[in-house]
PDB file of N, CA and C in Angstrom:
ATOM      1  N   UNK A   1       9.426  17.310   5.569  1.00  0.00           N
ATOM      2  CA  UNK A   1       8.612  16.133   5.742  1.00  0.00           C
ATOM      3  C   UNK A   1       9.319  15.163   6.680  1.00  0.00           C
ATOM      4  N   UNK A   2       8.415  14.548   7.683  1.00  0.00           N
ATOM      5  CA  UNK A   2       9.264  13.417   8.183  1.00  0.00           C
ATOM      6  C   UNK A   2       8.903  12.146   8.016  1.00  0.00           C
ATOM      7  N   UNK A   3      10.715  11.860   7.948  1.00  0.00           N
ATOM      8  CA  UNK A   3      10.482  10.226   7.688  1.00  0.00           C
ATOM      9  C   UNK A   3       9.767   9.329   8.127  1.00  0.00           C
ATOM     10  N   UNK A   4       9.517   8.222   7.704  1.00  0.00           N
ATOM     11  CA  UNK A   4       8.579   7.492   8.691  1.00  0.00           C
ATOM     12  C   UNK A   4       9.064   5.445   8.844  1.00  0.00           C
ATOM     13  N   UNK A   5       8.733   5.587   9.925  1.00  0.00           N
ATOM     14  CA  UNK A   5      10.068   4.255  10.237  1.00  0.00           C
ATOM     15  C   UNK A   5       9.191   2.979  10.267  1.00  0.00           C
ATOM     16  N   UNK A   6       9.374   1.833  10.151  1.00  0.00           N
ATOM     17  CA  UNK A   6       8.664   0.741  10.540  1.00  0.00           C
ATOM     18  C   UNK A   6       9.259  -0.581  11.349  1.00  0.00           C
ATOM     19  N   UNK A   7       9.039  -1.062  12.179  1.00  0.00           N
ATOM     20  CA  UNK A   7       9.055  -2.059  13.045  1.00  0.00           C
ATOM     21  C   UNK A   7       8.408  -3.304  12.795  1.00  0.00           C
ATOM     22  N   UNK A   8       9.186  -4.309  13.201  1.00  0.00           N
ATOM     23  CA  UNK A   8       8.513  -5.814  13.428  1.00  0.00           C
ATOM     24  C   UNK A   8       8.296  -5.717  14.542  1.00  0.00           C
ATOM     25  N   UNK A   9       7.030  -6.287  14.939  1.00  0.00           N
ATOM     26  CA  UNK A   9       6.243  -6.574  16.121  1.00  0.00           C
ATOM     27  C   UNK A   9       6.060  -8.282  16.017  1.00  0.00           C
ATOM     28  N   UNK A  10       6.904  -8.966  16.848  1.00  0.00           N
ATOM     29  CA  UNK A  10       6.541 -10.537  17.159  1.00  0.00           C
ATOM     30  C   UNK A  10       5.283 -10.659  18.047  1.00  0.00           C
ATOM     31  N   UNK A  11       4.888 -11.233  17.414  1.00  0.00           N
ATOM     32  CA  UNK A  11       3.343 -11.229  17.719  1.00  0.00           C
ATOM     33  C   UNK A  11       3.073 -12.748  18.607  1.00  0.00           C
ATOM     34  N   UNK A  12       2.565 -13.107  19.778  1.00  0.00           N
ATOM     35  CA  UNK A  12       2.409 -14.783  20.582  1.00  0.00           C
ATOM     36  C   UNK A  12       0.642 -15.100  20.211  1.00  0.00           C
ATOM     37  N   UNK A  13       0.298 -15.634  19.375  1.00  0.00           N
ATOM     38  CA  UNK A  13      -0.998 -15.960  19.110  1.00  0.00           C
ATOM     39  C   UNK A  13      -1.505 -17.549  20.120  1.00  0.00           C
ATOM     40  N   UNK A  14      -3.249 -17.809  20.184  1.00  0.00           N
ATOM     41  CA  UNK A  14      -3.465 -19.043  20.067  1.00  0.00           C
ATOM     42  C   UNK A  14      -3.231 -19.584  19.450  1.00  0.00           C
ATOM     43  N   UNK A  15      -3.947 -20.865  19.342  1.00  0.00           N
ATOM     44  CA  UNK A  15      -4.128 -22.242  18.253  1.00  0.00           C
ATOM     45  C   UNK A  15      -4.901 -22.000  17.057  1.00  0.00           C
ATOM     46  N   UNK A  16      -5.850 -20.757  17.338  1.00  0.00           N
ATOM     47  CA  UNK A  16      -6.698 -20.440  16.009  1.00  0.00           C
ATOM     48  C   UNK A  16      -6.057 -19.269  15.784  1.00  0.00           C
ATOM     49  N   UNK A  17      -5.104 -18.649  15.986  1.00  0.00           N
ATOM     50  CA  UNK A  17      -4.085 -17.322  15.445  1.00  0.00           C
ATOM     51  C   UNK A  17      -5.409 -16.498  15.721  1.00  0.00           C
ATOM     52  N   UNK A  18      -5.674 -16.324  17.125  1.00  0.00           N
ATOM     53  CA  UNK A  18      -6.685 -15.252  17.675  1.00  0.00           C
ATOM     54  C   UNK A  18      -5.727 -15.098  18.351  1.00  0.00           C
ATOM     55  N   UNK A  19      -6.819 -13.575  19.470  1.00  0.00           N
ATOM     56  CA  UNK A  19      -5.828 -13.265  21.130  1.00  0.00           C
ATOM     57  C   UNK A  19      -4.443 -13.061  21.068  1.00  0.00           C
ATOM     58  N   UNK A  20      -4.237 -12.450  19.777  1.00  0.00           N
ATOM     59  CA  UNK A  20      -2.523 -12.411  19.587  1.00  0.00           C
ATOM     60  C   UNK A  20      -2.379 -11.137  20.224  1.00  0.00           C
ATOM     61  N   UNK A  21      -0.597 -11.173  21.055  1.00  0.00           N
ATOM     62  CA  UNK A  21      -0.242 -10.332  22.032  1.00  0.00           C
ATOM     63  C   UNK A  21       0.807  -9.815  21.586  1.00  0.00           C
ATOM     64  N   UNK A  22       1.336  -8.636  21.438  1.00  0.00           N
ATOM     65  CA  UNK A  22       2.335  -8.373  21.311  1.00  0.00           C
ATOM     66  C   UNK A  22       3.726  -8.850  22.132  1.00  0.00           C
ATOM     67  N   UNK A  23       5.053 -10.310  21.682  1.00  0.00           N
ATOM     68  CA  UNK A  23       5.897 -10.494  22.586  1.00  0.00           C
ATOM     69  C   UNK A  23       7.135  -9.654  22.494  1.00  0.00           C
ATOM     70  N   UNK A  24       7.468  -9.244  21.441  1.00  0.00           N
ATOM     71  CA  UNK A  24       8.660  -8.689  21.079  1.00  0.00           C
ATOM     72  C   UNK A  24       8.653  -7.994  19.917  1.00  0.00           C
ATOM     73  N   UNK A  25       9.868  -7.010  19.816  1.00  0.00           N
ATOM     74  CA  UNK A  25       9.706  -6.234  18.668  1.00  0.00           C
ATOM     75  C   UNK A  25      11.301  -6.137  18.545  1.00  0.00           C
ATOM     76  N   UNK A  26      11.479  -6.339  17.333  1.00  0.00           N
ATOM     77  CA  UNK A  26      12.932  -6.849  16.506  1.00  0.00           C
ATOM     78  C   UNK A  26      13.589  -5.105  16.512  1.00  0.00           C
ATOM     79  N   UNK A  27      14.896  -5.502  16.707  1.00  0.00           N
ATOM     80  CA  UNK A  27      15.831  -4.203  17.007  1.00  0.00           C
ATOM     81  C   UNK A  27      15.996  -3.414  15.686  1.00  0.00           C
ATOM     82  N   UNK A  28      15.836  -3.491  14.505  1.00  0.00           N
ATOM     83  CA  UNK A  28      16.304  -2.930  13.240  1.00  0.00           C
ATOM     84  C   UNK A  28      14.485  -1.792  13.296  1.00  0.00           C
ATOM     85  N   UNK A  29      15.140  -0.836  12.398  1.00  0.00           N
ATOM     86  CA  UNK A  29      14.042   0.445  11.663  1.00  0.00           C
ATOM     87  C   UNK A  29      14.083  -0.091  10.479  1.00  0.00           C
ATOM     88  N   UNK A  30      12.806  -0.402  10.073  1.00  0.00           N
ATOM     89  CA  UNK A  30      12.715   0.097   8.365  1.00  0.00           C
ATOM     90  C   UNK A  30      12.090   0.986   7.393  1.00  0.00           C
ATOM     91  N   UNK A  31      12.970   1.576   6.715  1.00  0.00           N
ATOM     92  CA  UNK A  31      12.482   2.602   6.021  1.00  0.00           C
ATOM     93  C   UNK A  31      11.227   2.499   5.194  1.00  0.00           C
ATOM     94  N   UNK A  32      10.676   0.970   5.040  1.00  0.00           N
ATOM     95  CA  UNK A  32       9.600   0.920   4.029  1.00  0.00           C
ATOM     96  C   UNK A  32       8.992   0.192   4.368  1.00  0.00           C
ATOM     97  N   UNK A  33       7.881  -0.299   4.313  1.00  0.00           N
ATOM     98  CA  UNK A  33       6.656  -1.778   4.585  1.00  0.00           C
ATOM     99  C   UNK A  33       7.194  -2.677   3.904  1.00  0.00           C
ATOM    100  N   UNK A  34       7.404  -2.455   2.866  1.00  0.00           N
ATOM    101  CA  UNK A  34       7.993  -3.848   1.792  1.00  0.00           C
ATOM    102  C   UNK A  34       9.460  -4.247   2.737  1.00  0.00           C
ATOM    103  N   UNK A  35      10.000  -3.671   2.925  1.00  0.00           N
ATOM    104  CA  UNK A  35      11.452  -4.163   3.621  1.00  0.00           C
ATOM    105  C   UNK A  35      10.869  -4.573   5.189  1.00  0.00           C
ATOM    106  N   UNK A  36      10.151  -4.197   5.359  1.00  0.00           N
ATOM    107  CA  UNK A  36       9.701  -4.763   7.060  1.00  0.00           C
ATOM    108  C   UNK A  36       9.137  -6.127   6.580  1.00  0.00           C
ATOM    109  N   UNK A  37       8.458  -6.651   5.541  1.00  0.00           N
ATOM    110  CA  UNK A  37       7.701  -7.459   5.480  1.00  0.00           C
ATOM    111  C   UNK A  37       9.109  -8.601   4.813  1.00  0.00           C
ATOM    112  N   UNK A  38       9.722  -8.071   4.070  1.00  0.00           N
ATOM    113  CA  UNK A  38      10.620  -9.128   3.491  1.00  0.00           C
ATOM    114  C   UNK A  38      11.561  -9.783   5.011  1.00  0.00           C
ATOM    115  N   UNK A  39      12.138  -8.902   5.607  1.00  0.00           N
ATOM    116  CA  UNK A  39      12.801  -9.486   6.903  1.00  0.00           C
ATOM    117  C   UNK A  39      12.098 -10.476   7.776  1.00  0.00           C
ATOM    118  N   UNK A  40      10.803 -10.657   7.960  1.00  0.00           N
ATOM    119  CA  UNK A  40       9.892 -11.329   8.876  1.00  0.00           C
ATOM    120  C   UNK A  40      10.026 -12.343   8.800  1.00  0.00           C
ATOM    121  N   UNK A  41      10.362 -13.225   7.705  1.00  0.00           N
ATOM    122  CA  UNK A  41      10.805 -14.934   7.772  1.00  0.00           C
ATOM    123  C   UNK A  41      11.971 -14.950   8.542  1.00  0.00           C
ATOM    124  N   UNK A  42      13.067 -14.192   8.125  1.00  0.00           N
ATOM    125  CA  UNK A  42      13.929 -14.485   9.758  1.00  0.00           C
ATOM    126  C   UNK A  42      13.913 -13.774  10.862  1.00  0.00           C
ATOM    127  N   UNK A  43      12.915 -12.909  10.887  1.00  0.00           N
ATOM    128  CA  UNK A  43      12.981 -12.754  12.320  1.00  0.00           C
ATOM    129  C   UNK A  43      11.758 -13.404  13.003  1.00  0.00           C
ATOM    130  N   UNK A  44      10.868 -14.335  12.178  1.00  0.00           N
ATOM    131  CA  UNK A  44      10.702 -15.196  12.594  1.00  0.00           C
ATOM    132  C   UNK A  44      10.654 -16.370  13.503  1.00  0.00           C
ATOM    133  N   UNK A  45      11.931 -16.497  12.607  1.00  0.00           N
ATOM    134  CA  UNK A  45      12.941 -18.220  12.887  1.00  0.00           C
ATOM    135  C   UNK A  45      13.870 -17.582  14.191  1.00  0.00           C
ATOM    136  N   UNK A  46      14.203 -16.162  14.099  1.00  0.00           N
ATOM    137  CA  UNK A  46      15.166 -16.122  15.407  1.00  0.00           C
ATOM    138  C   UNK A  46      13.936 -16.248  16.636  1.00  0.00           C
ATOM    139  N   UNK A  47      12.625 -15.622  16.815  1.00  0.00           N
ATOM    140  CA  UNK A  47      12.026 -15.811  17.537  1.00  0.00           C
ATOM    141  C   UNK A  47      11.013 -17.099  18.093  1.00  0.00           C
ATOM    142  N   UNK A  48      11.370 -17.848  17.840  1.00  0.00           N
ATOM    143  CA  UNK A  48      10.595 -19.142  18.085  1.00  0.00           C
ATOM    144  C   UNK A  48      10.752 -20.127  19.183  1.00  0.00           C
ATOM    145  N   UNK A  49      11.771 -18.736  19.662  1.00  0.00           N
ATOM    146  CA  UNK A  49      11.990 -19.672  20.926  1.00  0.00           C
ATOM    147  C   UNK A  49      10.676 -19.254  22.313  1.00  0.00           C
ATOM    148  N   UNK A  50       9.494 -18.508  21.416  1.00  0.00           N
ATOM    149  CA  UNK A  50       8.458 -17.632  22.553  1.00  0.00           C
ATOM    150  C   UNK A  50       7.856 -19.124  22.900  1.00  0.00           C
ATOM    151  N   UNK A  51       6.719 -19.341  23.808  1.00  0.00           N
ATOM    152  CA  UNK A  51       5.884 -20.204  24.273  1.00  0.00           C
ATOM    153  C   UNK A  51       4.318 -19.588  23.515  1.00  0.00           C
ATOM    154  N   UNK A  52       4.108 -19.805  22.615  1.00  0.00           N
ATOM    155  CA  UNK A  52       3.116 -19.895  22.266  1.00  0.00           C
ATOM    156  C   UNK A  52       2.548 -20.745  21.114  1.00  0.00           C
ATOM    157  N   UNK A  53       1.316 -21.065  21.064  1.00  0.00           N
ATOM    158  CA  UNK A  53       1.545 -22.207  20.385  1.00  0.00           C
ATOM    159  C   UNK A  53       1.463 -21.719  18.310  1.00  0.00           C
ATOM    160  N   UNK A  54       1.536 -19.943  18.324  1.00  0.00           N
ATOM    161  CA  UNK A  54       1.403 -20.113  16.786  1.00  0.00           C
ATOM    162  C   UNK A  54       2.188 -18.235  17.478  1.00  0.00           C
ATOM    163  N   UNK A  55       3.000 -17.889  16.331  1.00  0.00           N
ATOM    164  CA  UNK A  55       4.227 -17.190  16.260  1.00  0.00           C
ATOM    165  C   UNK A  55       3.645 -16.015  14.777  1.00  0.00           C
ATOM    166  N   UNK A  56       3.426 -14.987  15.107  1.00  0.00           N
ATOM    167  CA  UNK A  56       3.343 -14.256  13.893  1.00  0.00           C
ATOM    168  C   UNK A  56       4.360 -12.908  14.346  1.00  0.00           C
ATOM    169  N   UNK A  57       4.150 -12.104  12.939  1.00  0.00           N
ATOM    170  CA  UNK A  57       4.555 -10.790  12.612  1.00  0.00           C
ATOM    171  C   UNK A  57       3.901  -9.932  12.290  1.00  0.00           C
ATOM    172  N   UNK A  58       4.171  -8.951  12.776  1.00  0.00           N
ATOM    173  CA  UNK A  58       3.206  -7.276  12.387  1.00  0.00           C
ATOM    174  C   UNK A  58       4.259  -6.321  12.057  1.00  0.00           C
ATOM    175  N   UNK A  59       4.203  -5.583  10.773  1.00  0.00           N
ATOM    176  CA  UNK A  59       4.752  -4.436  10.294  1.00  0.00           C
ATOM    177  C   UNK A  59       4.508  -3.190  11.319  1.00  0.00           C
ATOM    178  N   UNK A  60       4.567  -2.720  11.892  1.00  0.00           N
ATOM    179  CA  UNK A  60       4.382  -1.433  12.353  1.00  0.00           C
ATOM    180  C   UNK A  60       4.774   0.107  12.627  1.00  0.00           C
ATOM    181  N   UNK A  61       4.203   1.072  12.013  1.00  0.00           N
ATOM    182  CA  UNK A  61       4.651   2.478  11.960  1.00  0.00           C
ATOM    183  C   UNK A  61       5.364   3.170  13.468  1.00  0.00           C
TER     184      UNK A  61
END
């Protein structure tokens, strides 16, 4: 069986958190959704230095 890995995807949204773009994607693998999702408050805060005016995260396979 193979493993299966997950990624943070920094996400650059509008003002209504539409039209969100993929800006960056955080250097670490995680082995699980729950551990991708717990890391996202700081990788967050490290990313806030993007230009957009609303900043999200996406788990991704």
């Amino acid at each position: 069986m193979q493993q299966v890995f997950y990624v943070l995807a920094i996400m650059g949204c509008g003002d209504d958190s539409t039209a969100c773009s993929q800006a960056r994607v955080e250097p670490v693998r995680y082995t699980s959704y729950v551990a991708c999702q717990e890391a996202m408050p700081d990788a967050l805060r490290r990313n806030s230095d993007l230009s957009y005016p609303v900043i999200g995260g996406a788990c991704q396979r």
